[in-house]
N, C-alpha and C. Protein backbone atom coordinates (compact mmCIF):
# COMPACT_ATOMS: atom_id res chain seq x y z
N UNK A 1 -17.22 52.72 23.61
CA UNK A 1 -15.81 52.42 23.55
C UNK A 1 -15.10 53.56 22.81
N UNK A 2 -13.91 54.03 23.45
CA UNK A 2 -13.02 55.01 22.80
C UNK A 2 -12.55 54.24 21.69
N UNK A 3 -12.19 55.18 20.09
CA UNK A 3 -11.02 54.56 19.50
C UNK A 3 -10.00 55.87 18.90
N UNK A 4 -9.28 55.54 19.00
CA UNK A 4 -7.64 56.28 18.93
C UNK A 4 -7.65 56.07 17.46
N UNK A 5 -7.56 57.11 16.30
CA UNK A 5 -7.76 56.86 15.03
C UNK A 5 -6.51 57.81 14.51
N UNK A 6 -5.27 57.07 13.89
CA UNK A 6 -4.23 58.24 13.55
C UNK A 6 -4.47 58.06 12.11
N UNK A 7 -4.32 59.34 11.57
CA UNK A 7 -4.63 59.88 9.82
C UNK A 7 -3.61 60.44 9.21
N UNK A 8 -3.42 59.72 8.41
CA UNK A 8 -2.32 60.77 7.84
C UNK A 8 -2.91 61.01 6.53
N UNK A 9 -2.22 62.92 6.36
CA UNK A 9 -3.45 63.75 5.24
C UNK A 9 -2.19 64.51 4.59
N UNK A 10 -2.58 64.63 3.18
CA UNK A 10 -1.48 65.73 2.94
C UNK A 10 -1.71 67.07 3.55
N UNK A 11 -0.74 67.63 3.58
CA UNK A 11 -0.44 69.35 4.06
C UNK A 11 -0.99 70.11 3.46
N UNK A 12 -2.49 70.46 3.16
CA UNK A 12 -2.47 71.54 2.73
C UNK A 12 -3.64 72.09 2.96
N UNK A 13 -4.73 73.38 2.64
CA UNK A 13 -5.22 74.22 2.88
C UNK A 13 -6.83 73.38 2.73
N UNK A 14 -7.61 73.60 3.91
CA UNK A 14 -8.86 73.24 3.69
C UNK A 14 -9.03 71.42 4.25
N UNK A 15 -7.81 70.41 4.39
CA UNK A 15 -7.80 69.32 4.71
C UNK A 15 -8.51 69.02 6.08
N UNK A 16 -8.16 70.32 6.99
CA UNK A 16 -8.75 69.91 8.68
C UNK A 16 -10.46 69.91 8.17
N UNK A 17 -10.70 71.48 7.61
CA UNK A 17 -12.37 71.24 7.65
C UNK A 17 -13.23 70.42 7.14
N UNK A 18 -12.47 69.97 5.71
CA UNK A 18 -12.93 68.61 5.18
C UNK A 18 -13.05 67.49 5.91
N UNK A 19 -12.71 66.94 6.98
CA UNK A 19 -12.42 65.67 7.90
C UNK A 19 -13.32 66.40 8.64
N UNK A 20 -13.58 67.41 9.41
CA UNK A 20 -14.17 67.83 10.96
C UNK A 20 -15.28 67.72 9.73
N UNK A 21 -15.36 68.21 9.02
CA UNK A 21 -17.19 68.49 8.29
C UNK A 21 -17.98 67.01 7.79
N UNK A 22 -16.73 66.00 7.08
CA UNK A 22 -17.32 64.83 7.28
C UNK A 22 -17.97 64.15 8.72
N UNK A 23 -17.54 64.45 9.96
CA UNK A 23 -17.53 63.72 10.69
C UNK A 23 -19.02 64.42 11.07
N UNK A 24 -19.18 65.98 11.61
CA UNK A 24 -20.22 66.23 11.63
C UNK A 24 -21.49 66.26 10.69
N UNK A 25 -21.12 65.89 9.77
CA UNK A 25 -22.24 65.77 8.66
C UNK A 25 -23.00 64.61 8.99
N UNK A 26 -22.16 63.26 9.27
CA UNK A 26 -22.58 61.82 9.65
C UNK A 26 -22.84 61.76 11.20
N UNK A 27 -23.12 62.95 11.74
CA UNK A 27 -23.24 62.93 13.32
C UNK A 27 -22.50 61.97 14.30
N UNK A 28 -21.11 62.04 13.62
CA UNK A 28 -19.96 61.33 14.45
C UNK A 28 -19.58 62.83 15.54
N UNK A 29 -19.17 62.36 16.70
CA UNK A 29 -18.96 63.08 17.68
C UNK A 29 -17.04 62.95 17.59
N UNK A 30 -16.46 64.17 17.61
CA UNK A 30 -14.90 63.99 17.60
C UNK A 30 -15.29 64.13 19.42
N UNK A 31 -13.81 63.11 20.07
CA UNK A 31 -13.38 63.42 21.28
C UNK A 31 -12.58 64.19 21.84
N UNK A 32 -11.40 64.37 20.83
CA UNK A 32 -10.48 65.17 20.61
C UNK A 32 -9.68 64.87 19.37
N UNK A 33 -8.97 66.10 19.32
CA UNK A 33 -8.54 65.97 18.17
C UNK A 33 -6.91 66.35 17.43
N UNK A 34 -6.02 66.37 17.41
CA UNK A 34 -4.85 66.88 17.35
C UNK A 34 -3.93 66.62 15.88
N UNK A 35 -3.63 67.97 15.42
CA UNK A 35 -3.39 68.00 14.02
C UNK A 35 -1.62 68.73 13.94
N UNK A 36 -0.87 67.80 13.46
CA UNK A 36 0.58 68.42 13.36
C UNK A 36 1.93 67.94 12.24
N UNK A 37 2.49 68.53 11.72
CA UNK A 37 3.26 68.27 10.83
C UNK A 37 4.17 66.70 11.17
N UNK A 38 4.19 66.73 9.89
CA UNK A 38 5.67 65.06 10.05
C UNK A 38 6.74 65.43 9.51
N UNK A 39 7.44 64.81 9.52
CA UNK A 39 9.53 64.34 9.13
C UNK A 39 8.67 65.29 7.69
N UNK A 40 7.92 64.62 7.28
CA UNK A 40 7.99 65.14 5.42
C UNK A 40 7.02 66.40 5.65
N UNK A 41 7.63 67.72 5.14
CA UNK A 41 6.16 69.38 5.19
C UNK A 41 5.20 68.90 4.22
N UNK A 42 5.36 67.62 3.39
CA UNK A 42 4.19 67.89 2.76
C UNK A 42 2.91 66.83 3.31
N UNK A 43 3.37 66.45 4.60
CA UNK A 43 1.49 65.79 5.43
C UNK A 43 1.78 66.17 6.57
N UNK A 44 0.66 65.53 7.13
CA UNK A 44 0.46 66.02 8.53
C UNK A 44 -0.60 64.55 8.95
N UNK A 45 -0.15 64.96 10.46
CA UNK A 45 -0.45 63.73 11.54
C UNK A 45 -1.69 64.08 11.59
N UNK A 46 -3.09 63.32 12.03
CA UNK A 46 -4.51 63.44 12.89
C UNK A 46 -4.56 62.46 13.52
N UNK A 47 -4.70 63.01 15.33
CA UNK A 47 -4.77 61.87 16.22
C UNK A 47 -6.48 62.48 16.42
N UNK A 48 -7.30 61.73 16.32
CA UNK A 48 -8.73 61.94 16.51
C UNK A 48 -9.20 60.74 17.49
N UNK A 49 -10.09 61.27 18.61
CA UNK A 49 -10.58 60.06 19.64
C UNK A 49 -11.86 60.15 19.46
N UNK A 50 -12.29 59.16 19.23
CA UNK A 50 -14.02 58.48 19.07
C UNK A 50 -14.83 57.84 19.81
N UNK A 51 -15.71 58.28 20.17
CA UNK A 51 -16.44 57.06 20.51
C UNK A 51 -17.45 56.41 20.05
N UNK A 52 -17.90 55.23 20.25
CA UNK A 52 -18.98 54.58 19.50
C UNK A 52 -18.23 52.82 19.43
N UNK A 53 -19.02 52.30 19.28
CA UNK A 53 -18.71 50.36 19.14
C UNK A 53 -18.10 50.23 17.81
N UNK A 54 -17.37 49.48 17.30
CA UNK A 54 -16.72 48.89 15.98
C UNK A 54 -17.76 49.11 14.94
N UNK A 55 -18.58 49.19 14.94
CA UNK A 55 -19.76 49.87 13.41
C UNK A 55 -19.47 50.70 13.40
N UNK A 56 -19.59 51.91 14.26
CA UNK A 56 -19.16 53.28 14.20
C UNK A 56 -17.66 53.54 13.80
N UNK A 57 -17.14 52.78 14.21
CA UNK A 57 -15.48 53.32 13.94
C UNK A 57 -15.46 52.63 12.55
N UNK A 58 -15.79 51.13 11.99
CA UNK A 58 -16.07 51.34 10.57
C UNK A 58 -16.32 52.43 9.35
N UNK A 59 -17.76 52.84 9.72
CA UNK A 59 -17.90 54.00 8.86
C UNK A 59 -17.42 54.91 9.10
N UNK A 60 -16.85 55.23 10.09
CA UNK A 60 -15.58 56.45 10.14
C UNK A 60 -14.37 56.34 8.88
N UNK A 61 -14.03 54.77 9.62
CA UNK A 61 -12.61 54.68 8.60
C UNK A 61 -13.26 54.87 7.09
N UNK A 62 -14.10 54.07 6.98
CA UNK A 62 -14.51 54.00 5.39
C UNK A 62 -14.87 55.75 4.58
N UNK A 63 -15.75 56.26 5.90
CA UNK A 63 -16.23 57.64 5.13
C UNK A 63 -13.99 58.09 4.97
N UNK A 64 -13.33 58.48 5.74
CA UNK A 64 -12.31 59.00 6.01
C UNK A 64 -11.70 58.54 4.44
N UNK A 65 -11.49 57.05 4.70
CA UNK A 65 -10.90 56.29 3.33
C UNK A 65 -11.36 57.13 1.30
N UNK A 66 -12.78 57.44 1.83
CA UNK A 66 -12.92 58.44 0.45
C UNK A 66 -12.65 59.44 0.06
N UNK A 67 -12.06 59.84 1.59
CA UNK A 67 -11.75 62.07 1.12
C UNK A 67 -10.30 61.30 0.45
N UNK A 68 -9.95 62.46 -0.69
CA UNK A 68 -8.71 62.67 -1.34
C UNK A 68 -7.63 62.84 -0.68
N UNK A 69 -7.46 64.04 0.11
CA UNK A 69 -6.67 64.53 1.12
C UNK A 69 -5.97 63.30 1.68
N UNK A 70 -6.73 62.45 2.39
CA UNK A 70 -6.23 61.13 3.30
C UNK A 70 -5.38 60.07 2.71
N UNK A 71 -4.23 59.89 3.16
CA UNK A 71 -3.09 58.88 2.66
C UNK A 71 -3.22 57.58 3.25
N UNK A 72 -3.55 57.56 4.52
CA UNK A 72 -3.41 56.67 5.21
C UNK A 72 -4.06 56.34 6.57
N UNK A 73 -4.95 55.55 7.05
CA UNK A 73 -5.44 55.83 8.29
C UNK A 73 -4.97 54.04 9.42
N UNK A 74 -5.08 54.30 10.71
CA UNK A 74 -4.55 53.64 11.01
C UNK A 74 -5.60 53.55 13.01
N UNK A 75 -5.97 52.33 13.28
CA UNK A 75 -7.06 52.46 14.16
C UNK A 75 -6.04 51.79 15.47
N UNK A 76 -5.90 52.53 16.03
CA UNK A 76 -4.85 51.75 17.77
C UNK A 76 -5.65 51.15 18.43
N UNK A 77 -5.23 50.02 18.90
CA UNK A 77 -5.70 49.48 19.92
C UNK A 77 -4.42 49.78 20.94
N UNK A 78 -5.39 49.40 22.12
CA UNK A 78 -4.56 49.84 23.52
C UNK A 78 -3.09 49.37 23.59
N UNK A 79 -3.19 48.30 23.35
CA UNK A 79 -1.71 47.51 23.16
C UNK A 79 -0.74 47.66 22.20
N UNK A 80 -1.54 47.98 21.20
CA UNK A 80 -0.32 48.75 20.43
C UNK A 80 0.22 50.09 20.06
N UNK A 81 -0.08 50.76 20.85
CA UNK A 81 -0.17 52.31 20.82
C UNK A 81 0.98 53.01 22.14
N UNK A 82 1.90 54.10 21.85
CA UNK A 82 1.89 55.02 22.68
C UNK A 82 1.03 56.34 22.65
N UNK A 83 0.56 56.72 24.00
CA UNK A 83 -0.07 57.71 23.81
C UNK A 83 0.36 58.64 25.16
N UNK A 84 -0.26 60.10 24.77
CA UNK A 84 0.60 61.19 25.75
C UNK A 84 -0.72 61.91 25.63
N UNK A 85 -0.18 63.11 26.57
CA UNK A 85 -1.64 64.21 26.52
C UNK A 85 -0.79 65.37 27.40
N UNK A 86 -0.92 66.55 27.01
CA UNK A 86 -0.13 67.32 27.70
C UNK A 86 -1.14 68.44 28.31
N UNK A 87 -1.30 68.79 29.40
CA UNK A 87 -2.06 69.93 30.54
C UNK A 87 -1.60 71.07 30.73
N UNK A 88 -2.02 72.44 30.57
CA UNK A 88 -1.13 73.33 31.27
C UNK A 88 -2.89 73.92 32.01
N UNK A 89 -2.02 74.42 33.21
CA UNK A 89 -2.99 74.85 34.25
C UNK A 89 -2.27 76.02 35.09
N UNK A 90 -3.42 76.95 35.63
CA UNK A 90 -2.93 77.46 36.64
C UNK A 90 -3.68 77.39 37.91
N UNK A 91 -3.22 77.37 39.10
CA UNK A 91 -3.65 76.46 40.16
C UNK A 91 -3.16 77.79 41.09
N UNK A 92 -4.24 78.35 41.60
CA UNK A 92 -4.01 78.82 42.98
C UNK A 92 -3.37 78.60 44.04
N UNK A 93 -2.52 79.51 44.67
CA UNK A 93 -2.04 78.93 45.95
C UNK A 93 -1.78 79.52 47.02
N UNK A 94 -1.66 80.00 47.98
CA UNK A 94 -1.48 80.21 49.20
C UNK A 94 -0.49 79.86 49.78
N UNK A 95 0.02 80.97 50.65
CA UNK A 95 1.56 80.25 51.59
C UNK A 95 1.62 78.90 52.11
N UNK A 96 0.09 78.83 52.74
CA UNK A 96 -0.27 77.29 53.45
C UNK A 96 0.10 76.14 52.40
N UNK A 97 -0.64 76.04 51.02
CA UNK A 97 -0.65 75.41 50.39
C UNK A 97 0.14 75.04 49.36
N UNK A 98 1.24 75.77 49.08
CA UNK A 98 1.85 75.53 48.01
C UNK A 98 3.34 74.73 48.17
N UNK A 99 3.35 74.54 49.16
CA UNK A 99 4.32 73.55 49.01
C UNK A 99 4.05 71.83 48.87
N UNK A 100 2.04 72.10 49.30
CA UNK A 100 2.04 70.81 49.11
C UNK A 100 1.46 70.52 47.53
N UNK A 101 1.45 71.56 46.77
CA UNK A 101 0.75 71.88 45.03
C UNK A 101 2.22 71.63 44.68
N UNK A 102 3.54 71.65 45.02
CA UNK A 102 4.83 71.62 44.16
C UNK A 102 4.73 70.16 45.19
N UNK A 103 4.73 69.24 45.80
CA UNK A 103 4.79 68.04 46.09
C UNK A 103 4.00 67.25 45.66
N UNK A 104 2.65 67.41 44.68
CA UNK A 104 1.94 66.64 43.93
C UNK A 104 2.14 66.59 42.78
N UNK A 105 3.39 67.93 41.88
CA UNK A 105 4.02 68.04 40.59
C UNK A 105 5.18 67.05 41.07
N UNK A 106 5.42 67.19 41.89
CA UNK A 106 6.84 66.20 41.94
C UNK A 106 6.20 64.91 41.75
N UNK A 107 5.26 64.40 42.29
CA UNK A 107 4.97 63.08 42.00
C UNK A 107 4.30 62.79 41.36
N UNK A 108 3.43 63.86 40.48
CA UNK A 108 3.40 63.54 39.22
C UNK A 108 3.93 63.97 37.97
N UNK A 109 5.64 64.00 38.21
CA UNK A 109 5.98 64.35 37.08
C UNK A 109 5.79 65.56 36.54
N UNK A 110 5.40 66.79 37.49
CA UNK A 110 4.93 67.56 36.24
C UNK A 110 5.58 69.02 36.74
N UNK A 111 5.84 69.95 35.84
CA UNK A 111 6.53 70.29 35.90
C UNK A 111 6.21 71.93 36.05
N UNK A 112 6.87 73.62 37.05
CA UNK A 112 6.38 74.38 37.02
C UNK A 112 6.70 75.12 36.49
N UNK A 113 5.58 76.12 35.57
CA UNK A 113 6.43 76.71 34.49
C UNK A 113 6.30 78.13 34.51
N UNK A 114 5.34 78.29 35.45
CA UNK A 114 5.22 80.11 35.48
C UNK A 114 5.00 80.15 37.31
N UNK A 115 5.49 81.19 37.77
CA UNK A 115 5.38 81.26 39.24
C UNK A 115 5.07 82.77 39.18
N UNK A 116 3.85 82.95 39.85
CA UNK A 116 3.31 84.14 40.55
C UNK A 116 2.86 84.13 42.08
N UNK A 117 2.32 85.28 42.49
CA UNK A 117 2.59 85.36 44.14
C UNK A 117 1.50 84.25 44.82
N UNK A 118 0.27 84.57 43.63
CA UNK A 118 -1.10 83.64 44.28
C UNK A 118 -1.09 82.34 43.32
N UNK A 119 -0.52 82.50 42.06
CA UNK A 119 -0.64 81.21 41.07
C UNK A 119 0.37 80.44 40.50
N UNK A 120 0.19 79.34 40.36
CA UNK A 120 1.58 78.27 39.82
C UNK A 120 0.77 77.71 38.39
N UNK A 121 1.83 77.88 36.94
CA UNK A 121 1.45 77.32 36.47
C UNK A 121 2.17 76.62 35.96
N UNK A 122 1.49 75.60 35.72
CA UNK A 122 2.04 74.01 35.81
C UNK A 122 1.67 73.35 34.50
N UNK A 123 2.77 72.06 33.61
CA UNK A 123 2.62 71.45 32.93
C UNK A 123 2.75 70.51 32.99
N UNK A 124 1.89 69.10 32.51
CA UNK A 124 2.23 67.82 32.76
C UNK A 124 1.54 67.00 31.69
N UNK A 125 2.27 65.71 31.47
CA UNK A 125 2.20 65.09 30.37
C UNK A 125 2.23 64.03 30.86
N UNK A 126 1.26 62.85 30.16
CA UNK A 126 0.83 61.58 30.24
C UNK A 126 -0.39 60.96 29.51
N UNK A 127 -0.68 60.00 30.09
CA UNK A 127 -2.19 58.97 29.46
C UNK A 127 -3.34 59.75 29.80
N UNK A 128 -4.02 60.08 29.74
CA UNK A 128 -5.50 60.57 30.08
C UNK A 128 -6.04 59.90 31.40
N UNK A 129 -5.23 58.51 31.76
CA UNK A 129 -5.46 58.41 33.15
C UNK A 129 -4.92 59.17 34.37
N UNK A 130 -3.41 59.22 33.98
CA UNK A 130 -3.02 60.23 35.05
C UNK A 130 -3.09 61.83 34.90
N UNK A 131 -3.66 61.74 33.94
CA UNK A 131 -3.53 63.31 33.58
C UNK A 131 -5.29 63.95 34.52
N UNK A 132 -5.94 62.75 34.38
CA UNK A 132 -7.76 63.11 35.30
C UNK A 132 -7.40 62.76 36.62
N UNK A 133 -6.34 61.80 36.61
CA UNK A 133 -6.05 61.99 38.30
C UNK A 133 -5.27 63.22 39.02
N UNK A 134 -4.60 63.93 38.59
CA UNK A 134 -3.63 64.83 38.45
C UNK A 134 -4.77 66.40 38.55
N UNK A 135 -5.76 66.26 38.06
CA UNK A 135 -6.47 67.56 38.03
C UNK A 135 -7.68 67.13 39.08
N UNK A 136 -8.04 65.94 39.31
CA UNK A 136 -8.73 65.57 40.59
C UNK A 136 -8.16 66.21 42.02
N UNK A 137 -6.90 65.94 41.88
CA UNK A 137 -5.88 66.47 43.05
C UNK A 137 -6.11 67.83 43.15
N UNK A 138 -5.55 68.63 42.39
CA UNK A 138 -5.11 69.99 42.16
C UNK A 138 -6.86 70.64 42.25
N UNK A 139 -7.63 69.61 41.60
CA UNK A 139 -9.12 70.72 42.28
C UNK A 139 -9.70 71.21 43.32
N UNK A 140 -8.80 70.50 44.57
CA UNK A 140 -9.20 71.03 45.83
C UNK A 140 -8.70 72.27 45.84
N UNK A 141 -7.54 72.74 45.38
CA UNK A 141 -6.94 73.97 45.40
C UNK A 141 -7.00 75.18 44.97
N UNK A 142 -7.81 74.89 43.50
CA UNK A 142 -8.53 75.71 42.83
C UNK A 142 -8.08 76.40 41.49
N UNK A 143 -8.26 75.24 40.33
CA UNK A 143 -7.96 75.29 39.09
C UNK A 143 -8.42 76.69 38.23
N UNK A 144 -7.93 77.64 37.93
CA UNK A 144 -8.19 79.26 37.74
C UNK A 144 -8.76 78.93 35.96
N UNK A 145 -7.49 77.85 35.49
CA UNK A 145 -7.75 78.00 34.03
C UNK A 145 -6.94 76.28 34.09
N UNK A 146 -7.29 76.29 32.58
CA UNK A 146 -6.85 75.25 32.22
C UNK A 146 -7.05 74.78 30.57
N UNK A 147 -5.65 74.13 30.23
CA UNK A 147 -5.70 73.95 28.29
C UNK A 147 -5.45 72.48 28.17
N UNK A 148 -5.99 71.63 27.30
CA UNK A 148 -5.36 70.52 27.20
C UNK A 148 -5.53 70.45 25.78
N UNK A 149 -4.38 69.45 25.11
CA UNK A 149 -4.12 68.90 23.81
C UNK A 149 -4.85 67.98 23.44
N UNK A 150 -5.38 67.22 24.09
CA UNK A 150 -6.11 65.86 23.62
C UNK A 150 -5.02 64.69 23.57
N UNK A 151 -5.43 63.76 22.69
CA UNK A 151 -4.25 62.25 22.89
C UNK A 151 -3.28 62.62 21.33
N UNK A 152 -2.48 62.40 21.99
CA UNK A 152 -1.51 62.33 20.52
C UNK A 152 -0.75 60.59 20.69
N UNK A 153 -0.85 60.05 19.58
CA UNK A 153 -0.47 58.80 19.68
C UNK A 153 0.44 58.19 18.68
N UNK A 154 1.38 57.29 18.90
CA UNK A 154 2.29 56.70 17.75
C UNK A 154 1.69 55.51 17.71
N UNK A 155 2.02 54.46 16.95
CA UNK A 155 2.15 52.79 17.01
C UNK A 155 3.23 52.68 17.85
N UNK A 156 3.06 51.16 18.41
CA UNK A 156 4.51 50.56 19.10
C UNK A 156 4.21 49.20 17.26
N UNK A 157 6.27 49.74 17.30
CA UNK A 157 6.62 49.12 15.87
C UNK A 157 7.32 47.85 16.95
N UNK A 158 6.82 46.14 16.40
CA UNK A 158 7.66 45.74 17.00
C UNK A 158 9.28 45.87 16.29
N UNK A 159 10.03 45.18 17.48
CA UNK A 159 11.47 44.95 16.58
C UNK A 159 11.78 44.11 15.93
């Protein structure tokens, strides 16, 4: 089972390797991982994806809960979470083909951001579901390169 683990750490020097070195020390596997400032410069966000059953994500939180650095940690479940993931790619194309590579950005949302004679490169943002369906497509065509962010996630606050 995936779990969506957001951290909040203060801002400062040495905090990422401390967390990545706990995790590999305890032979926790990161899924991804995404590290970025908040409203306040003095913390910063960690959206980290896990896998392993509820024991495992236990001693995660708990090892996490002892580093200094860490303010606050917070475990999403599906339902209460927004989450995004952003792609950039460049995708081959051909006269034949590229009008139907800008008709699969149109329907999925995504958007083109560099145009060359043989390559389109393209950005798109979503769940990790449409984002593996989205590069399923585009692999017939012939994916040259490709970057992804991992999950970045908020809470849904109710009202």
């Amino acid at each position: 089972m995936r779990h969506t683990i957001s951290v909040l750490v203060e801002n400062k020097f040495g905090v990422l390797t401390r967390i990545a070195g706990m995790f590999s020390g305890r032979g926790f596997n990161i899924d991804t991982l995404n590290v970025g400032p908040t409203l306040d410069p003095s913390t910063s966000r960690m959206t980290i994806v896990v896998n392993g059953d509820d024991t495992v994500l236990e001693q995660v939180t708990k090892q996490l809960n002892k580093l200094i650095d860490v303010i606050h940690i917070d475990d999403f479940h599906d339902d209460e979470v927004v989450e995004r993931e952003l792609l950039l790619m460049r995708v081959t194309v051909t006269p034949a083909n590229r009008t139907e590579v800008m008709q699969l950005c149109d329907i999925f949302r995504a958007k083109i951001v560099d145009v060359q004679h043989e390559v389109l490169g393209i950005e798109v943002t979503g769940n990790e579901s449409k984002i593996e369906k989205f590069l399923m497509l585009m692999g017939k065509f012939g994916i040259s390169e490709l970057s992804r962010t991992g999950r970045v996630a908020l809470a849904r606050k109710p009202n």
